[in-house]
C-alpha atoms as a PDB file:
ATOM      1  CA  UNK A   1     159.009 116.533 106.642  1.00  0.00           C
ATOM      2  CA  UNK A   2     161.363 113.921 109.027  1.00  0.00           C
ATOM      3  CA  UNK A   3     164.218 114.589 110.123  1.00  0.00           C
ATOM      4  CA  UNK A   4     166.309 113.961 107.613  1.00  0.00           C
ATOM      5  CA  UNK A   5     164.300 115.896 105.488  1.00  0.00           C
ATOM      6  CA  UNK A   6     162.046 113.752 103.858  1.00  0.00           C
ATOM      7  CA  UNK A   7     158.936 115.193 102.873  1.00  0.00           C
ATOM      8  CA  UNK A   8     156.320 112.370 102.303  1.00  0.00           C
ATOM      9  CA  UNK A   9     152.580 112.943 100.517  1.00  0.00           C
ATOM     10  CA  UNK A  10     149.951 113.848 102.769  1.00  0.00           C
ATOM     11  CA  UNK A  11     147.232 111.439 103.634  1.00  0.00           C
ATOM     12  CA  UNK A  12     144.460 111.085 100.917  1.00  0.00           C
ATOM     13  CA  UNK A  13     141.217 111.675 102.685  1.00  0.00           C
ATOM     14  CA  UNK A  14     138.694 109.565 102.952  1.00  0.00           C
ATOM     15  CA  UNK A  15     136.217 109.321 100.010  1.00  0.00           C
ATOM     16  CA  UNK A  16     132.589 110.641 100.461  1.00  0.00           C
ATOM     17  CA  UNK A  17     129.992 107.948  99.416  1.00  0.00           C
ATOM     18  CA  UNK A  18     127.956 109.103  96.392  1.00  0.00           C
ATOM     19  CA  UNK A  19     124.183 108.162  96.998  1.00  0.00           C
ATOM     20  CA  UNK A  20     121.749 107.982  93.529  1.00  0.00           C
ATOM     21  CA  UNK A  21     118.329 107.684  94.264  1.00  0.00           C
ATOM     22  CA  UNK A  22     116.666 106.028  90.945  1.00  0.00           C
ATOM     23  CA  UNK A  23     113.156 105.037  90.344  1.00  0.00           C
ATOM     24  CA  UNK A  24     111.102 104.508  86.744  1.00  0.00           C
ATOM     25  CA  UNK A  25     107.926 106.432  88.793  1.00  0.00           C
ATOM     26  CA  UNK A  26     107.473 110.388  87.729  1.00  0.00           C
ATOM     27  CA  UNK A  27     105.981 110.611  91.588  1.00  0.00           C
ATOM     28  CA  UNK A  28     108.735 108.953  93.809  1.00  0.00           C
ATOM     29  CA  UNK A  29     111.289 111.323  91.852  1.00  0.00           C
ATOM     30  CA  UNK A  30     109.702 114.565  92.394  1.00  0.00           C
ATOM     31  CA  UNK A  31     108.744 113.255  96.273  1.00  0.00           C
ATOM     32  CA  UNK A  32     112.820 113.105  96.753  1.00  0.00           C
ATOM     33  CA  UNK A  33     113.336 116.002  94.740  1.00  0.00           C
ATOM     34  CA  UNK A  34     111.438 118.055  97.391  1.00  0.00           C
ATOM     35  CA  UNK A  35     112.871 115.477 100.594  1.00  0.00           C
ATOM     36  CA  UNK A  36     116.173 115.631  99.504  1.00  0.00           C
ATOM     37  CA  UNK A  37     116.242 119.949  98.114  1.00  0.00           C
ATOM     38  CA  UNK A  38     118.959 120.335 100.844  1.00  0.00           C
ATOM     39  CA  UNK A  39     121.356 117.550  99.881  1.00  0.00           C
ATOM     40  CA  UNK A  40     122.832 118.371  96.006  1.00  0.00           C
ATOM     41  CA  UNK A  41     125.021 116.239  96.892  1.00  0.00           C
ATOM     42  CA  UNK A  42     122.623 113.349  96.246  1.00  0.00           C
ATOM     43  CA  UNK A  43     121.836 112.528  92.240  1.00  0.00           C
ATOM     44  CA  UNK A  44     118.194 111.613  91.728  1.00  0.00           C
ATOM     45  CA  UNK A  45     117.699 110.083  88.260  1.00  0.00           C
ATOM     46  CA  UNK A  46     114.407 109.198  86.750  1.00  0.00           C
ATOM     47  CA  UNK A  47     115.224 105.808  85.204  1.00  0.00           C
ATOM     48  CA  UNK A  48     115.886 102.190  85.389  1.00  0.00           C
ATOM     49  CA  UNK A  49     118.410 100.958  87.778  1.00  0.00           C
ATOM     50  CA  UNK A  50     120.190  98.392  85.567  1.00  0.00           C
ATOM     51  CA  UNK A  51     121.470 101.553  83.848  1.00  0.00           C
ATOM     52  CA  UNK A  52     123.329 102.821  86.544  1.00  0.00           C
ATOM     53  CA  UNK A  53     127.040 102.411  86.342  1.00  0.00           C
ATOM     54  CA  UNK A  54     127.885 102.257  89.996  1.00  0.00           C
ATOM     55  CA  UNK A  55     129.822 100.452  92.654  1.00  0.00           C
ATOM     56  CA  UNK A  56     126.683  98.716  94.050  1.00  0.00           C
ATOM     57  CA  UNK A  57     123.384  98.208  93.137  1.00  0.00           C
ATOM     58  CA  UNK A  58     120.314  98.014  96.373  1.00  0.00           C
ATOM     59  CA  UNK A  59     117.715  95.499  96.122  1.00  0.00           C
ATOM     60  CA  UNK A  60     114.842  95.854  98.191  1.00  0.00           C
ATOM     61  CA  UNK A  61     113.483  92.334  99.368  1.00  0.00           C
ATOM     62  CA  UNK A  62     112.302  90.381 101.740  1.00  0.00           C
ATOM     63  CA  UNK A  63     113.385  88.647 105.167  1.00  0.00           C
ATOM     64  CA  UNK A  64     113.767  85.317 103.218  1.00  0.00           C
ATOM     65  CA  UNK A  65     115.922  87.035 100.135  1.00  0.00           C
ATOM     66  CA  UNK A  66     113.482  85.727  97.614  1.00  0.00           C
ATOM     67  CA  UNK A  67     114.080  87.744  94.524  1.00  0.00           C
ATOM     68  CA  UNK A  68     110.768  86.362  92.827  1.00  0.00           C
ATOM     69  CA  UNK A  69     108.874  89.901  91.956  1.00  0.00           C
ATOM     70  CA  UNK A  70     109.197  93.857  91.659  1.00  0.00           C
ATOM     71  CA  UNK A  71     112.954  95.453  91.425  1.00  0.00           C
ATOM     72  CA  UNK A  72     114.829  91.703  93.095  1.00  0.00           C
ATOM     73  CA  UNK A  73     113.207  89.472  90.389  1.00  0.00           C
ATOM     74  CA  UNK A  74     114.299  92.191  87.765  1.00  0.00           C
ATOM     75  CA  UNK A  75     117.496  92.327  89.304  1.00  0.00           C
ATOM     76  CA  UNK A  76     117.655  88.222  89.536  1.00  0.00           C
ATOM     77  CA  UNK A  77     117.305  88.470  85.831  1.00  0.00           C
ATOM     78  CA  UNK A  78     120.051  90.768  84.755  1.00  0.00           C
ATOM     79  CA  UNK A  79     122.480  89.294  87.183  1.00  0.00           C
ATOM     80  CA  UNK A  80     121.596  85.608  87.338  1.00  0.00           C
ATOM     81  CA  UNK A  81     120.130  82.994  89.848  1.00  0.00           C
ATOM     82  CA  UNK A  82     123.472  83.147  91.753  1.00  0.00           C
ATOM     83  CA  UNK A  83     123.429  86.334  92.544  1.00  0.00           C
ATOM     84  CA  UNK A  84     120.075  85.411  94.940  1.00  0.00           C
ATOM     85  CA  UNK A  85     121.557  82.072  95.872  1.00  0.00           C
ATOM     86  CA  UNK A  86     125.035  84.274  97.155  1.00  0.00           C
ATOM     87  CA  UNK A  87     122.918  86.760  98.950  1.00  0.00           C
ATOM     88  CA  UNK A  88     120.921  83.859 101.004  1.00  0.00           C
ATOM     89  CA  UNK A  89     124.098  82.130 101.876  1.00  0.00           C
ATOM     90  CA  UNK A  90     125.646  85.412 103.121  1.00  0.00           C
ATOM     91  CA  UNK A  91     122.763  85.688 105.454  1.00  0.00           C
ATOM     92  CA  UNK A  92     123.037  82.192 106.530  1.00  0.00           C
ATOM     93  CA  UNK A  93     126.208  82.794 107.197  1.00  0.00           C
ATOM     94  CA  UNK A  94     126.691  86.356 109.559  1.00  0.00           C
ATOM     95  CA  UNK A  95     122.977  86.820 110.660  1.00  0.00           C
ATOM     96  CA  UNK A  96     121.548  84.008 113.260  1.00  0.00           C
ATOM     97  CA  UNK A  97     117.451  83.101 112.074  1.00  0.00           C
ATOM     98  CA  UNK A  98     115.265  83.852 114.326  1.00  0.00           C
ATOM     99  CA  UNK A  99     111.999  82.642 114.005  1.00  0.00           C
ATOM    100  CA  UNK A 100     111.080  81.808 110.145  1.00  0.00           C
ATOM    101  CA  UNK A 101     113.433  84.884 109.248  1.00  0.00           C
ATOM    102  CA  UNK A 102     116.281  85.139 107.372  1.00  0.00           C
ATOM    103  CA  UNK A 103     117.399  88.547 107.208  1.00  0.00           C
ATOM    104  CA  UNK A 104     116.016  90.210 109.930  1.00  0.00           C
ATOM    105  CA  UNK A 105     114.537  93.928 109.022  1.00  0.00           C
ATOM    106  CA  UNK A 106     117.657  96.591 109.574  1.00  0.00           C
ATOM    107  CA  UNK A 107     120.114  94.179 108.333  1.00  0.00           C
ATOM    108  CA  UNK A 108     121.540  93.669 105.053  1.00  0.00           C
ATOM    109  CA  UNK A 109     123.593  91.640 103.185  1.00  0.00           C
ATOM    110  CA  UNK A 110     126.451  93.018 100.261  1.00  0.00           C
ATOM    111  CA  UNK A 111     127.818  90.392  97.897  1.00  0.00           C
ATOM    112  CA  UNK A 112     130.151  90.308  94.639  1.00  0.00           C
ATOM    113  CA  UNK A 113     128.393  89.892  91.429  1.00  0.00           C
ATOM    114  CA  UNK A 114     131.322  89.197  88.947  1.00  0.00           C
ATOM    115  CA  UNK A 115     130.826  91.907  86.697  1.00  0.00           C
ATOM    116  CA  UNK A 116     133.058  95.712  86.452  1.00  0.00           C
ATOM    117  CA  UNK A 117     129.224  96.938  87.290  1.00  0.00           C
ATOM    118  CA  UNK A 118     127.483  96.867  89.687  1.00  0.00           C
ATOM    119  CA  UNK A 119     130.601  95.050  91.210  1.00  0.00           C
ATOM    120  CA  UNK A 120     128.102  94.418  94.540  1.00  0.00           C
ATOM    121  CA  UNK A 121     124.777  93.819  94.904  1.00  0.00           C
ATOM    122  CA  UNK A 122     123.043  95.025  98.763  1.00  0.00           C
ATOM    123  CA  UNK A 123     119.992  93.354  99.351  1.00  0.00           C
ATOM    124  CA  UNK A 124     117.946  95.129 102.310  1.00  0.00           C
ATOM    125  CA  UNK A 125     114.483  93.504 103.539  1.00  0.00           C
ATOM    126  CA  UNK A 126     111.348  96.208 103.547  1.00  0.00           C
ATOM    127  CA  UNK A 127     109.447  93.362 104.807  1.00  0.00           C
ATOM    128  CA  UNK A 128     108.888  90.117 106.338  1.00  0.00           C
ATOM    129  CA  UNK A 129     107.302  88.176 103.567  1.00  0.00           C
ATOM    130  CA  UNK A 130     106.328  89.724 100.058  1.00  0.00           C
ATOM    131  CA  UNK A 131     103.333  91.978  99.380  1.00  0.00           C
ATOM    132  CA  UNK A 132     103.094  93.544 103.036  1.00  0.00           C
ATOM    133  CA  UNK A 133     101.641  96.550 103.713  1.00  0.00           C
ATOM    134  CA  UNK A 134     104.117  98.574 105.492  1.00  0.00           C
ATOM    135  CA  UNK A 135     102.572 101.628 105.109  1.00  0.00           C
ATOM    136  CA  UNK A 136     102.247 101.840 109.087  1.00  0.00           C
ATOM    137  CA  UNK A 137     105.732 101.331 109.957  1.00  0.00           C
ATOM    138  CA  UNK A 138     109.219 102.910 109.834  1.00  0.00           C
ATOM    139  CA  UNK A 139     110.426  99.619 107.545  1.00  0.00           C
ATOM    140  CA  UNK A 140     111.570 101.779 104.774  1.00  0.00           C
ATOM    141  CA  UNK A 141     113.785 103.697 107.200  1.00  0.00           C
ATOM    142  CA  UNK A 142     115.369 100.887 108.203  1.00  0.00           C
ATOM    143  CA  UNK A 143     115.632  99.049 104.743  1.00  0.00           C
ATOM    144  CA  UNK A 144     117.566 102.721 103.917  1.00  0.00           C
ATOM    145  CA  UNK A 145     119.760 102.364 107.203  1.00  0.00           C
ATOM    146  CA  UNK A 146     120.546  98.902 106.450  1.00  0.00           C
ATOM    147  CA  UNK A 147     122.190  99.728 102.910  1.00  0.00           C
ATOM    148  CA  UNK A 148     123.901 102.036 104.050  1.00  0.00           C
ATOM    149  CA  UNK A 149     125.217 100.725 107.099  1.00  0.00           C
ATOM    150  CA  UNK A 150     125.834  97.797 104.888  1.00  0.00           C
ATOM    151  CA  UNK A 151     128.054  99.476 102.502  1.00  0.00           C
ATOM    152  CA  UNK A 152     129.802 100.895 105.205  1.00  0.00           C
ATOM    153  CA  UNK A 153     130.820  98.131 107.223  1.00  0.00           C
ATOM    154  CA  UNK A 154     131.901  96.501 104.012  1.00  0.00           C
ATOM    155  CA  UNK A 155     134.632  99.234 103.209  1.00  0.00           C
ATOM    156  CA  UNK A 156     135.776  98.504 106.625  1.00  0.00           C
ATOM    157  CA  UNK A 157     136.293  94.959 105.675  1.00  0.00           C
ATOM    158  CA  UNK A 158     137.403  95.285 102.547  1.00  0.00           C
ATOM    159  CA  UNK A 159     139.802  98.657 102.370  1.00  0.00           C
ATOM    160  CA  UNK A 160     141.346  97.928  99.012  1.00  0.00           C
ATOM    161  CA  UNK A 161     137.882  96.610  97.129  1.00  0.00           C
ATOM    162  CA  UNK A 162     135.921  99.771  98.833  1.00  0.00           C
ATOM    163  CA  UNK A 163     132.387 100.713  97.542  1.00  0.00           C
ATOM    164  CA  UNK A 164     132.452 104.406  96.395  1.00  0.00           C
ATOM    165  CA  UNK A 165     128.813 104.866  94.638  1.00  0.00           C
ATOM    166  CA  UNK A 166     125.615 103.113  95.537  1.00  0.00           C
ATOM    167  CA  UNK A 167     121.817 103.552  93.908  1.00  0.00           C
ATOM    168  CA  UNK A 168     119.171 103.188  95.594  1.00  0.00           C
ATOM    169  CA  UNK A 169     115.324 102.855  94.185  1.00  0.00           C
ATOM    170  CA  UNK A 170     112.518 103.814  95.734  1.00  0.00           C
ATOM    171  CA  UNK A 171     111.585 101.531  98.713  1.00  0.00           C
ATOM    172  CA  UNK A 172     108.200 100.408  99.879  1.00  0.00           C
ATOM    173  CA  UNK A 173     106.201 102.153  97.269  1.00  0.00           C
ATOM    174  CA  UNK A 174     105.173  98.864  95.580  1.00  0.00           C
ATOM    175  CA  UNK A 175     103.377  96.102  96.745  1.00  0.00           C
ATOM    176  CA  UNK A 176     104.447  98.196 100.456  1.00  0.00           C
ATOM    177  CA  UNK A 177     101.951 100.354  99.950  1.00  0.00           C
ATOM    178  CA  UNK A 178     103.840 103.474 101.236  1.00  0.00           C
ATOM    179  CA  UNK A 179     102.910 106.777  99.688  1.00  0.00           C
ATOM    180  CA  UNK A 180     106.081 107.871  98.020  1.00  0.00           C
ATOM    181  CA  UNK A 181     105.909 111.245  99.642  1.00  0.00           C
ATOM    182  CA  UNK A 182     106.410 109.328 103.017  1.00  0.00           C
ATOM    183  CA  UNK A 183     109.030 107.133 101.526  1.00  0.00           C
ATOM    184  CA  UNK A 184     110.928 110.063 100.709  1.00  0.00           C
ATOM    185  CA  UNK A 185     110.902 111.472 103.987  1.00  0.00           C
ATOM    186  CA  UNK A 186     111.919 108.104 105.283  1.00  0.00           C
ATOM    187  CA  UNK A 187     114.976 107.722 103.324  1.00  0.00           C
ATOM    188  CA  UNK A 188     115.826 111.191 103.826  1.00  0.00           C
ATOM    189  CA  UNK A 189     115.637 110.427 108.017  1.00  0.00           C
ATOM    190  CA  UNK A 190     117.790 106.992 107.085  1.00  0.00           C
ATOM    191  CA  UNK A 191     120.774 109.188 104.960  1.00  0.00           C
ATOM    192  CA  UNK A 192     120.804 111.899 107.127  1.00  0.00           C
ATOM    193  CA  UNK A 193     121.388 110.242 109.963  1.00  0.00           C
ATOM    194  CA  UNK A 194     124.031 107.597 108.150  1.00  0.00           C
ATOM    195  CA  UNK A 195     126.020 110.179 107.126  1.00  0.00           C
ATOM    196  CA  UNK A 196     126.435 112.518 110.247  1.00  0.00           C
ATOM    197  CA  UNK A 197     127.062 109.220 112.118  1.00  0.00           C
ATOM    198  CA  UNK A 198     129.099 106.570 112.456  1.00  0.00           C
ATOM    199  CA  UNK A 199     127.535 102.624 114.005  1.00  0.00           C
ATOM    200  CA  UNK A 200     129.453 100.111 115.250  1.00  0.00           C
ATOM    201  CA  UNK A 201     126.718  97.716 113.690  1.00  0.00           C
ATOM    202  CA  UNK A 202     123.316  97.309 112.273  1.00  0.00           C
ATOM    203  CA  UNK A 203     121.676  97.068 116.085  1.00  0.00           C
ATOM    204  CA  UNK A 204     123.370 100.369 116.891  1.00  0.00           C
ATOM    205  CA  UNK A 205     122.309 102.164 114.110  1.00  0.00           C
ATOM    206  CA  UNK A 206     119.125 100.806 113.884  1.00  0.00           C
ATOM    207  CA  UNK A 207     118.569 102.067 117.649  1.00  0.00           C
ATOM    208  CA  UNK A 208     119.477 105.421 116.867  1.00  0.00           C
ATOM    209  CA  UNK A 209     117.242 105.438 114.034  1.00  0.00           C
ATOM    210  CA  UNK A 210     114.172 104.796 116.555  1.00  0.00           C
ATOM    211  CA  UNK A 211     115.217 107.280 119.196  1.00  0.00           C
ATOM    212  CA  UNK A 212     115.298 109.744 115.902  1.00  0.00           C
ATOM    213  CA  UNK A 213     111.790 108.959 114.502  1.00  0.00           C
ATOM    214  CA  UNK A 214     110.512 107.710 117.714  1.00  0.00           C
ATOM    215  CA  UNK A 215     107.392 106.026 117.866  1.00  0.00           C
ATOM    216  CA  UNK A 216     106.040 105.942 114.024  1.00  0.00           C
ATOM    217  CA  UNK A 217     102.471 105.971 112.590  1.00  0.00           C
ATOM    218  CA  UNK A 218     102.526 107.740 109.422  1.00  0.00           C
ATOM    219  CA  UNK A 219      99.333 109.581 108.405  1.00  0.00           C
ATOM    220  CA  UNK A 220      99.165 109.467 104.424  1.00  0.00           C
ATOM    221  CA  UNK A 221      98.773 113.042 104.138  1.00  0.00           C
ATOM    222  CA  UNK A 222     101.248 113.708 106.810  1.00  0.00           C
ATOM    223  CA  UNK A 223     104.556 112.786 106.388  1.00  0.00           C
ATOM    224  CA  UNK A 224     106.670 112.062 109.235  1.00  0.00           C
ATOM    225  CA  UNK A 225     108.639 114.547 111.068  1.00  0.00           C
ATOM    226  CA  UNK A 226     112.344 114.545 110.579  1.00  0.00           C
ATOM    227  CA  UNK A 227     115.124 114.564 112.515  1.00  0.00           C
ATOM    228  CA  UNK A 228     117.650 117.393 112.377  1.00  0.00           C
ATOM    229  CA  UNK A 229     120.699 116.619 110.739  1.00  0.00           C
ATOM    230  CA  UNK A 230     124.088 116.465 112.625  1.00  0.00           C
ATOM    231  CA  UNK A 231     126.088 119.662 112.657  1.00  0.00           C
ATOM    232  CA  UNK A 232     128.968 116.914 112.035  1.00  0.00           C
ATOM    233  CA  UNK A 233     130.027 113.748 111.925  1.00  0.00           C
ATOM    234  CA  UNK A 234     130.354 111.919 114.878  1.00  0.00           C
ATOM    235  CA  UNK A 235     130.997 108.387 116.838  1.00  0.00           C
ATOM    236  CA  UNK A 236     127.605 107.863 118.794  1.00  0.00           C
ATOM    237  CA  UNK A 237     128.225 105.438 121.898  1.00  0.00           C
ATOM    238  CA  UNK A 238     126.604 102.124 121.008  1.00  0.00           C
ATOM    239  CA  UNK A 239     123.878 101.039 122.768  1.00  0.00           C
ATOM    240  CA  UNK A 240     123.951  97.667 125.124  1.00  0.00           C
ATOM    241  CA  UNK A 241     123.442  94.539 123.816  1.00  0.00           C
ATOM    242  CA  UNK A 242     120.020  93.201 122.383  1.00  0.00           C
ATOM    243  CA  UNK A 243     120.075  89.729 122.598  1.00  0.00           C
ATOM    244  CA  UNK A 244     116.521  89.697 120.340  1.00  0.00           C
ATOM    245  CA  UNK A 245     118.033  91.648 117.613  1.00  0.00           C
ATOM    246  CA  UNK A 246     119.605  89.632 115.586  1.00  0.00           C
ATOM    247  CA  UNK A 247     123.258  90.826 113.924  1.00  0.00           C
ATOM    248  CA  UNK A 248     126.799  90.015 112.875  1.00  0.00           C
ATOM    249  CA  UNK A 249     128.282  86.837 114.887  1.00  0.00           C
END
């Protein structure tokens, strides 16, 4: 109340993202299912992701954003050519190439589709060109982080067109070759630490993501070890500039 007595309405807080992890395989579901046992607040749906009527869709793809197999090409084909076409001049646009790469890995790009749902599609690369085998690296991690991060930094941008639910499928389980018991653990390392954090960018979250899972080699019948998660949210200091990381202009 002012001093004249107004009394205005308090502040409405600011909305919680709602994560769905979604995947058609019986074994990447019951791998999150035991990953994710301490986070209810995370809906894991066995099922197809065109059926999920959310803000935003994630794609997992490739550094050059060619939606030509797996998830993207299914994707490509629900939501049209354009869709691929808008996500590869978004990149062109806010990420500087370096080398024969597009979108560099821990970056991603989040562009209208023209439809009530998914009103966004995020594209995050899990690898350099198709069919990789990342099973050796902390890709899906980052292609997690990226999403994220992505969604994120557009509700900064955008405050009255904000992003409120997001699915993601299982990443790097396909042509990847990462046991979806690892991938699991991965994404669970990548959420965790996007939502007791808040990054300036995708360099400084990517950098905290490898000082959490530090130097990565996953054993197939060992998953990773993860990181404990925040007691609370808070503004970690970005790191100094990177000048071979490629990010926002």
């Amino acid at each position: 109340m002012d001093v004249q007595g107004t009394q205005h309405p308090p502040a409405e807080p600011e909305r919680r993202l709602i994560v769905t992890l979604v995947d058609l395989s019986p074994k990447m579901v019951a791998a999150w299912r035991q990953s994710f046992e301490q986070n209810p607040e995370v809906h894991i749906v066995q099922g197809s992701m065109l059926d999920q009527r959310v803000d935003a869709w994630v794609t997992p793809t490739n550094s050059k954003i060619s939606m030509d197999g797996g998830l993207d090409a299914v994707i490509k084909n629900e939501l049209g050519t354009g869709i691929e076409a808008a996500a590869k001049r978004m990149a062109k646009d806010r990420f500087v190439s370096r080398r024969d790469e597009t979108l560099p890995l821990g970056c991603a790009t989040c562009v209208p589709t023209g439809r009530e749902v998914p009103r966004f599609l995020v594209s995050t690369p899990t690898m350099h060109q198709s069919s990789e085998d990342i099973s050796a690296t902390m890709n899906v991690a980052l292609a997690a982080m990226a999403a994220l991060q992505a969604v994120r930094m557009h509700n900064q941008e955008n405050p009255t067109d904000p992003i409120y639910t997001v699915a993601l499928p299982g990443l790097g389980v396909g042509t990847g070759q990462v046991p979806p018991e690892i991938a699991a653990d991965l994404m669970w390392s990548a959420y965790s630490l996007m939502m007791g954090g808040e990054f300036v960018d995708f360099r400084h979250a990517s950098a905290m993501l490898a000082e959490e899972l530090g130097e990565l080699n996953p054993m197939r019948d060992a998953p990773p070890v993860r990181p404990a998660p925040p007691a609370q949210k808070v503004a970690v200091p970005a790191p100094p500039p990177d000048e071979d990381f490629d990010d926002f202009d």
